[in-house]
N, C-alpha and C. Protein backbone atom coordinates (compact mmCIF):
# COMPACT_ATOMS: atom_id res chain seq x y z
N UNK A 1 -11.51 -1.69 2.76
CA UNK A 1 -10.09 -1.85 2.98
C UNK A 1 -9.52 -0.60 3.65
N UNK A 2 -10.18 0.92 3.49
CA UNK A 2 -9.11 1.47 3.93
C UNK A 2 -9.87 1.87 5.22
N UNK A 3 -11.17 1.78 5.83
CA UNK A 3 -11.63 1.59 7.30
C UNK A 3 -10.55 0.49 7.79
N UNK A 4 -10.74 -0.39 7.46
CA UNK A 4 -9.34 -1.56 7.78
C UNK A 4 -7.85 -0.68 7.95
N UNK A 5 -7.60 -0.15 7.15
CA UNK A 5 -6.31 0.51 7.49
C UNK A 5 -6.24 1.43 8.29
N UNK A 6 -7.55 2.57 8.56
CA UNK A 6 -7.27 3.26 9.34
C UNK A 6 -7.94 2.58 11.19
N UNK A 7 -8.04 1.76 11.28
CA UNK A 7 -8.50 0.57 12.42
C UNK A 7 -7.07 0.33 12.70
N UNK A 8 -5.99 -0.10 11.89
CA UNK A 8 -5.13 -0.80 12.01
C UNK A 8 -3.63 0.08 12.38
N UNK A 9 -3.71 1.54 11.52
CA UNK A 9 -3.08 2.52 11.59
C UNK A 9 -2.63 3.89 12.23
N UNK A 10 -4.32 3.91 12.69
CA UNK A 10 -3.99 5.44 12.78
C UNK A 10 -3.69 5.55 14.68
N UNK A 11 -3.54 4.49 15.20
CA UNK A 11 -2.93 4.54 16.59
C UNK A 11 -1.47 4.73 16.61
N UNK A 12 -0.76 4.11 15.50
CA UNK A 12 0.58 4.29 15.68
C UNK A 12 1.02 5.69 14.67
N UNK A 13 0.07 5.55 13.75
CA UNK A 13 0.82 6.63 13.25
C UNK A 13 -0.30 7.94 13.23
N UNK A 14 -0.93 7.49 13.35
CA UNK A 14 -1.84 9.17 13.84
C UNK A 14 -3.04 9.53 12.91
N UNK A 15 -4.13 10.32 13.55
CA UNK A 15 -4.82 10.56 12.31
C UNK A 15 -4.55 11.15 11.32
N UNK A 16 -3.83 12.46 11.31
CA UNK A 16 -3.43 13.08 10.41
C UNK A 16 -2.89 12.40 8.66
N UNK A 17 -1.56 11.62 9.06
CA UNK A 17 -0.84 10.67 8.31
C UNK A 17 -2.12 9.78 7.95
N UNK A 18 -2.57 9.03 8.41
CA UNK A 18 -4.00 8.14 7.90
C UNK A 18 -4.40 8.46 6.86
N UNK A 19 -5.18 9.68 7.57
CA UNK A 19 -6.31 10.60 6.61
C UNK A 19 -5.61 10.48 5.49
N UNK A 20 -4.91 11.14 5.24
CA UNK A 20 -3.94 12.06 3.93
C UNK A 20 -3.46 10.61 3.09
N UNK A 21 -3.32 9.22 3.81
CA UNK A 21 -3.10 8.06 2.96
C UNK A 21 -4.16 7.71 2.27
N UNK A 22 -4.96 7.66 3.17
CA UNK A 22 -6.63 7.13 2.85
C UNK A 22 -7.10 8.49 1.88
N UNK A 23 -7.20 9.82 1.91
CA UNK A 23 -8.05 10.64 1.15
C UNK A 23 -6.94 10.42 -0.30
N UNK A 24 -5.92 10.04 0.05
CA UNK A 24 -5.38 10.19 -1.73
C UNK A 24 -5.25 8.86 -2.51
N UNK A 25 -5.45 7.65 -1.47
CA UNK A 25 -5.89 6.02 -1.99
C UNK A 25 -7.07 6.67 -2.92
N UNK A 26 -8.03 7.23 -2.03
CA UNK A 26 -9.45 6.76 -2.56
C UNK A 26 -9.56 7.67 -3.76
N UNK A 27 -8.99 8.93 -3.92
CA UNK A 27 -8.94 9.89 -5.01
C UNK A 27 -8.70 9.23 -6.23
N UNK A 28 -7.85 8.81 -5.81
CA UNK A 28 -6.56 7.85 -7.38
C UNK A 28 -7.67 7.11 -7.72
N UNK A 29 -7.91 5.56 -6.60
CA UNK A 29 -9.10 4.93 -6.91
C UNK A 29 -10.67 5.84 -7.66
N UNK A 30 -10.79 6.83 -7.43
CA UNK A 30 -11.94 6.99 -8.05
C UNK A 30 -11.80 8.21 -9.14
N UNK A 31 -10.31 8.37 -9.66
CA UNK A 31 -10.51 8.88 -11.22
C UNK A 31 -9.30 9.89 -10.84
N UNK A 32 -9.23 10.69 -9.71
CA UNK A 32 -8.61 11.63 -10.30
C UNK A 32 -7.34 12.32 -10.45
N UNK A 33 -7.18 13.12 -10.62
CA UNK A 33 -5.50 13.47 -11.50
C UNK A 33 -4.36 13.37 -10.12
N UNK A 34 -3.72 13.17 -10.21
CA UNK A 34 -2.37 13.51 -9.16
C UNK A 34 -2.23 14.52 -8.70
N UNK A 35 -2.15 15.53 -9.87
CA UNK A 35 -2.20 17.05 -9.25
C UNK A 35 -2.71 17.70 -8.57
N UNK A 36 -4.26 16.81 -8.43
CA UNK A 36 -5.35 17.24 -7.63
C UNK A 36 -5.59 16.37 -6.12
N UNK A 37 -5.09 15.16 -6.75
CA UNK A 37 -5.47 14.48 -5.43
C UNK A 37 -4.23 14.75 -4.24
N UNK A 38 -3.09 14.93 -4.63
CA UNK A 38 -2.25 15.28 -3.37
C UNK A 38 -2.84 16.69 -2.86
N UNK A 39 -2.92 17.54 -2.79
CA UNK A 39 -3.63 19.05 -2.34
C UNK A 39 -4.54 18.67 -1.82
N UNK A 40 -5.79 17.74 -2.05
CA UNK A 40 -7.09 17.56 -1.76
C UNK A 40 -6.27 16.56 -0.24
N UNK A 41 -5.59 15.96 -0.38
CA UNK A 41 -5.22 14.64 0.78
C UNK A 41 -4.41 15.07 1.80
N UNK A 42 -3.41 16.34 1.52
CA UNK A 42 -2.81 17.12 2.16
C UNK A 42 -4.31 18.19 3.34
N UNK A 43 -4.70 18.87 2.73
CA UNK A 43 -5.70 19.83 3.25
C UNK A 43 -6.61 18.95 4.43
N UNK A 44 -7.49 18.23 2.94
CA UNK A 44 -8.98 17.45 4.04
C UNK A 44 -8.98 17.42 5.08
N UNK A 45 -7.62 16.48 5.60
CA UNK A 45 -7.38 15.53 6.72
C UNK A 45 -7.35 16.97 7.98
N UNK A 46 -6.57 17.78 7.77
CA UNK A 46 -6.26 19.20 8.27
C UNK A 46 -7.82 19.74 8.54
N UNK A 47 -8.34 19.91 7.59
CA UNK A 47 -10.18 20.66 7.82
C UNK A 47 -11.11 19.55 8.91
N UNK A 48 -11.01 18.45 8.35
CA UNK A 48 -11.59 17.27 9.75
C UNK A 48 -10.96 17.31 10.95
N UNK A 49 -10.16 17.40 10.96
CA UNK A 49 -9.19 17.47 12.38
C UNK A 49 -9.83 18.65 13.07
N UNK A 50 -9.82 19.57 12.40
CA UNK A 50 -10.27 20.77 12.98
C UNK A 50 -11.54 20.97 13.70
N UNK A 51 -12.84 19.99 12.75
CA UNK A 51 -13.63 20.24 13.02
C UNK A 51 -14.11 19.00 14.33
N UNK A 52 -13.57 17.90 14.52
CA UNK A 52 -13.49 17.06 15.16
C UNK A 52 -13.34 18.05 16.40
N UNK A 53 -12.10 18.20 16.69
CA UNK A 53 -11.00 18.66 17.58
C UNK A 53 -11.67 20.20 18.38
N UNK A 54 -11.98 20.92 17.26
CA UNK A 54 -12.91 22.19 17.91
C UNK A 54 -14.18 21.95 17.55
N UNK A 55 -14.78 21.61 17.09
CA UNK A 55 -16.52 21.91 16.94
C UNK A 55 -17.09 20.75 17.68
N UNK A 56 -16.74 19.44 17.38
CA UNK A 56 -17.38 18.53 17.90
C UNK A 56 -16.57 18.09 19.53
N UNK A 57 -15.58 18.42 19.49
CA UNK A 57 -14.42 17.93 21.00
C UNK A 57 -14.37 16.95 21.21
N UNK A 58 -14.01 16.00 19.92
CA UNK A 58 -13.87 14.22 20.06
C UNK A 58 -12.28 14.02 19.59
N UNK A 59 -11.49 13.42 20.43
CA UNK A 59 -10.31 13.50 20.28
C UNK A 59 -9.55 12.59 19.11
N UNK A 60 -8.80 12.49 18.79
CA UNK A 60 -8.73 11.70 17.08
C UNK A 60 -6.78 11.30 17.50
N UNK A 61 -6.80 10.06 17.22
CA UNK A 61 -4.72 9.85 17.51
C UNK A 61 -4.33 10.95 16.87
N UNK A 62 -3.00 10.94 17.65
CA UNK A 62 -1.99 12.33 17.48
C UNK A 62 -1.14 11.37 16.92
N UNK A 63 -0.60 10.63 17.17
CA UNK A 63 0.66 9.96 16.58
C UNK A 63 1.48 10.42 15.88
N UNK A 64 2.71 9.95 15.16
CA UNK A 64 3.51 10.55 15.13
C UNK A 64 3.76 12.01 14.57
N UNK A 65 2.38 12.94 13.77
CA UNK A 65 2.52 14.37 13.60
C UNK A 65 1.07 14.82 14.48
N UNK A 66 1.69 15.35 15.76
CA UNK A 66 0.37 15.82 16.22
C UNK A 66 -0.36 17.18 15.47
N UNK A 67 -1.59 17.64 15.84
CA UNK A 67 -2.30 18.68 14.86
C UNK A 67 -1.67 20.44 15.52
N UNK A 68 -1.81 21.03 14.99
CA UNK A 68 -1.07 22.60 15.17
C UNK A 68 -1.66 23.03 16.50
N UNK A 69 -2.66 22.49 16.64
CA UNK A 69 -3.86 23.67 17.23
C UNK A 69 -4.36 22.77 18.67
């Protein structure tokens, strides 16, 4: 389901926003605390981007919050 959402999503609204929906769906879904999973869903999406974007040079939607860098 959430490959489905980010198929469906992340053109209009970007990878960034995606990620950070999808890394804190799946957190909750698989146990863990709130406190932890927003920080973890906030960051991730930020560290992949990065490494996408500079290490590998595969471009990822910008949509509506493009990345800093």
């Amino acid at each position: 389901v959430l490959l489905l959402f980010y198929a469906m999503a992340s053109e209009s609204l970007g990878f960034l926003p995606t990620a950070a929906i999808m890394v804190l769906v799946a957190a909750l879904a698989l146990g863990a605390r709130l406190a932890i999973a927003i920080p973890v869903a906030l960051v991730a999406p930020l560290l992949v981007h990065l490494a996408f974007y500079k290490l590998l040079r595969v471009p990822l939607p910008e949509g509506l919050i493009p990345a800093p860098w």
